[in-house]
C-alpha atoms as a PDB file:
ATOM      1  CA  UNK A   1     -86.598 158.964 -87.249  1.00  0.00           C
ATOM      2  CA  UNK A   2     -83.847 158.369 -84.873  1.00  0.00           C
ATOM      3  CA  UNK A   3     -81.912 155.020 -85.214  1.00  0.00           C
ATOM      4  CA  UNK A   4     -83.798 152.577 -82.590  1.00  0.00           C
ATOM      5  CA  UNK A   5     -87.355 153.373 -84.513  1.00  0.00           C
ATOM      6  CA  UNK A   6     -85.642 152.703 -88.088  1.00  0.00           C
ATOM      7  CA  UNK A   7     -84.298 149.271 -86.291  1.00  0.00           C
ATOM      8  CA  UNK A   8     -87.846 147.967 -84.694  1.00  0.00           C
ATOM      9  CA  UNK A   9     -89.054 149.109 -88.273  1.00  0.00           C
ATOM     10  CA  UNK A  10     -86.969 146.519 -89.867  1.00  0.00           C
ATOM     11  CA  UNK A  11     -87.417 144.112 -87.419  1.00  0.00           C
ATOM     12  CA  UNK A  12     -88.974 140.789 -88.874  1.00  0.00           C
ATOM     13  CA  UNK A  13     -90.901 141.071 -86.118  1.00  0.00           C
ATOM     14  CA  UNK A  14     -92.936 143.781 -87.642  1.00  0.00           C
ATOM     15  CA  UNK A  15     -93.427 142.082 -91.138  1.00  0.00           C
ATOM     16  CA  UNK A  16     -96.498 139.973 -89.715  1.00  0.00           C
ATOM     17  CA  UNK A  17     -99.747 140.817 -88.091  1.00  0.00           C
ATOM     18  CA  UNK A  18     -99.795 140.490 -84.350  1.00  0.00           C
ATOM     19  CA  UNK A  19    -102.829 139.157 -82.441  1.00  0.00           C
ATOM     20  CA  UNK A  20    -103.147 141.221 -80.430  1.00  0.00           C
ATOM     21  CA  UNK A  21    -106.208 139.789 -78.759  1.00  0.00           C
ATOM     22  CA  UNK A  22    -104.589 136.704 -78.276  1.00  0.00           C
ATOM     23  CA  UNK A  23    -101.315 138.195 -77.203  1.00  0.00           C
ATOM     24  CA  UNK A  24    -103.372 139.846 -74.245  1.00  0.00           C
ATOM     25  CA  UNK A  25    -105.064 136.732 -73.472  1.00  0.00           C
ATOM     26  CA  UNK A  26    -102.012 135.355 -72.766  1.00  0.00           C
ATOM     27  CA  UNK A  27    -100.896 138.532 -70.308  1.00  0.00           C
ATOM     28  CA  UNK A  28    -104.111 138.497 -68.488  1.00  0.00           C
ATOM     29  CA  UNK A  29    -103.633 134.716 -68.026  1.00  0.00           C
ATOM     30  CA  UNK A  30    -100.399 134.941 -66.986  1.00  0.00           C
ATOM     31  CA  UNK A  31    -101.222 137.696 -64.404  1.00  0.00           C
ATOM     32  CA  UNK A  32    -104.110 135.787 -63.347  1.00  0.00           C
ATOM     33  CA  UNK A  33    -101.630 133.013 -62.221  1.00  0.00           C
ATOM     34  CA  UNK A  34     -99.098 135.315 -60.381  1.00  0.00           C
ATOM     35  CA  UNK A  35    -101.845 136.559 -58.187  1.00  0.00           C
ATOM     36  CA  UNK A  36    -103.052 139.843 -60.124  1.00  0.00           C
ATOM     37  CA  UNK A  37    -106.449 140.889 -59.211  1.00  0.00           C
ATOM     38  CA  UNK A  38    -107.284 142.543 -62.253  1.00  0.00           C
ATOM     39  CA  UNK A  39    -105.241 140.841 -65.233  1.00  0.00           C
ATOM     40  CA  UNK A  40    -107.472 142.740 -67.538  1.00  0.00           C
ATOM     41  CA  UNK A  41    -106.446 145.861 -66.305  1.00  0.00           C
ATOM     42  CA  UNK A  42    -102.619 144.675 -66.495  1.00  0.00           C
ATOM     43  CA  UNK A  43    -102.990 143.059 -70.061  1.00  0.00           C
ATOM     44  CA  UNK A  44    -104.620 146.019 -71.756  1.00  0.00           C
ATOM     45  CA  UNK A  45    -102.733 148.980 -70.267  1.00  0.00           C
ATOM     46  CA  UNK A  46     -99.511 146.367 -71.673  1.00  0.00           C
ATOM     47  CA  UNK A  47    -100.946 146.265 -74.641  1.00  0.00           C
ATOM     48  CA  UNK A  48    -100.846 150.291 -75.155  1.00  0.00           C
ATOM     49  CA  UNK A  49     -97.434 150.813 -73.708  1.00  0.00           C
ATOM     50  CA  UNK A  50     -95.874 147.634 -75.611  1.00  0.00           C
ATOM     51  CA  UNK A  51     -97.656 149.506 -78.701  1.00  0.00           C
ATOM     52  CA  UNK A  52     -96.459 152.561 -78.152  1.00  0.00           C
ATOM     53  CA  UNK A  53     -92.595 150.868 -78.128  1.00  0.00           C
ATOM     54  CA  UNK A  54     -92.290 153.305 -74.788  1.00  0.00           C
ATOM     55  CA  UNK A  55     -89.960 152.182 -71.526  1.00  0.00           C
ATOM     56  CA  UNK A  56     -92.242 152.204 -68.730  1.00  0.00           C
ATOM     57  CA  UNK A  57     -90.922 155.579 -67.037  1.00  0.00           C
ATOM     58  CA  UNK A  58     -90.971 157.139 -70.493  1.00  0.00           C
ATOM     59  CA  UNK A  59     -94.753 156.167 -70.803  1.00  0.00           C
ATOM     60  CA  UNK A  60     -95.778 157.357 -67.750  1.00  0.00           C
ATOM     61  CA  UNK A  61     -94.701 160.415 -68.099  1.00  0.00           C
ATOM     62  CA  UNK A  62     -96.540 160.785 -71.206  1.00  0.00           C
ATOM     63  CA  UNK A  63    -100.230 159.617 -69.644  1.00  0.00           C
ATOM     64  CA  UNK A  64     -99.094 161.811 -67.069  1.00  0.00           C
ATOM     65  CA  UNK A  65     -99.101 159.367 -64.151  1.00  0.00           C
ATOM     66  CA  UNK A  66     -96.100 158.117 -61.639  1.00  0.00           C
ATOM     67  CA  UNK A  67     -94.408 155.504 -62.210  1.00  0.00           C
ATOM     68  CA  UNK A  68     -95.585 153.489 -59.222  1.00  0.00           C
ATOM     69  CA  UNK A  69     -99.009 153.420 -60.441  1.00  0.00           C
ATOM     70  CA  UNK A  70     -98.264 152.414 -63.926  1.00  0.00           C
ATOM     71  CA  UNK A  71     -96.341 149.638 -62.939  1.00  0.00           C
ATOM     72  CA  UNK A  72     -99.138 148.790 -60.038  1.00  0.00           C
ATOM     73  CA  UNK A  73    -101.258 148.802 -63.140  1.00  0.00           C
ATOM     74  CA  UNK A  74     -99.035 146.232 -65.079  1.00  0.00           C
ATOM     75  CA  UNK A  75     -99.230 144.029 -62.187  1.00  0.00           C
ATOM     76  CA  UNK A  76    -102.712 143.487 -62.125  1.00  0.00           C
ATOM     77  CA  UNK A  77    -102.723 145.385 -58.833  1.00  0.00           C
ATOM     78  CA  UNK A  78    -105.599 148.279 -59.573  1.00  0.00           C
ATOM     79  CA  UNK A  79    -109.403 147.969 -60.942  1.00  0.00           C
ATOM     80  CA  UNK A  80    -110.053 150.231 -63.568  1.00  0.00           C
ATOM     81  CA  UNK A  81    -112.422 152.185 -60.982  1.00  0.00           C
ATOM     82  CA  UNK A  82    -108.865 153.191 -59.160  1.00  0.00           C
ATOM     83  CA  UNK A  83    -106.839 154.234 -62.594  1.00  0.00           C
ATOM     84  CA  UNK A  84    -106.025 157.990 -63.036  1.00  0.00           C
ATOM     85  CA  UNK A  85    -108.033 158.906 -65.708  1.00  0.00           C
ATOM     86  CA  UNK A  86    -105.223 159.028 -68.450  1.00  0.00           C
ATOM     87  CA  UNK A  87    -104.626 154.960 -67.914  1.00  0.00           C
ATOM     88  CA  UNK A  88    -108.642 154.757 -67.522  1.00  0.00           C
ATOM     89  CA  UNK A  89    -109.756 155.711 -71.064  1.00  0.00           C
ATOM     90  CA  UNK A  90    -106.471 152.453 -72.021  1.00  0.00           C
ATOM     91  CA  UNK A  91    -109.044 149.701 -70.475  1.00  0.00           C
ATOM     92  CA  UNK A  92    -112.174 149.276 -72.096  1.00  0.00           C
ATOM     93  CA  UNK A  93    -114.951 148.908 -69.133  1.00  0.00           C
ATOM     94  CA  UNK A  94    -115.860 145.406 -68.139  1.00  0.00           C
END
């Protein structure tokens, strides 16, 4: 385990539960307001890259997508119809 992992390990922040439901409520609201199309999208793909502890080029290189679209994804910017199918299978269907 290299030193960053140990750290976030230790964090307090990982002591407690996280709601995650309510944590992507929150994104997909917050999208919503900043003109996202699809905040559900945005909040659950999020969700798997903030729980993977990945930086966002670092995470699309492991679903195996560009960058451009993961962060188009992020945004709110792309149904789940137009995700490659590595950030698909991320976003339960509607």
């Amino acid at each position: 385990m290299n030193g960053a992992a140990a750290a976030r390990r230790r964090h307090p922040s990982m002591r407690a539960p996280v709601d995650t439901a309510a944590v992507q409520r929150r994104v997909a609201t917050t999208v919503r307001a900043a003109g996202g199309d699809h905040p559900e999208v945005a909040a659950s793909v999020l969700a798997v890259r903030g729980t993977s502890g990945l930086v966002p080029d670092a995470f699309a290189r492991r679903a195996g997508v560009e960058l451009e679209v993961l962060r188009r994804a992020e945004a709110g910017e792309i149904s789940r119809d137009q995700l490659p199918g590595s950030l698909r299978r991320m976003v339960p269907p509607e």
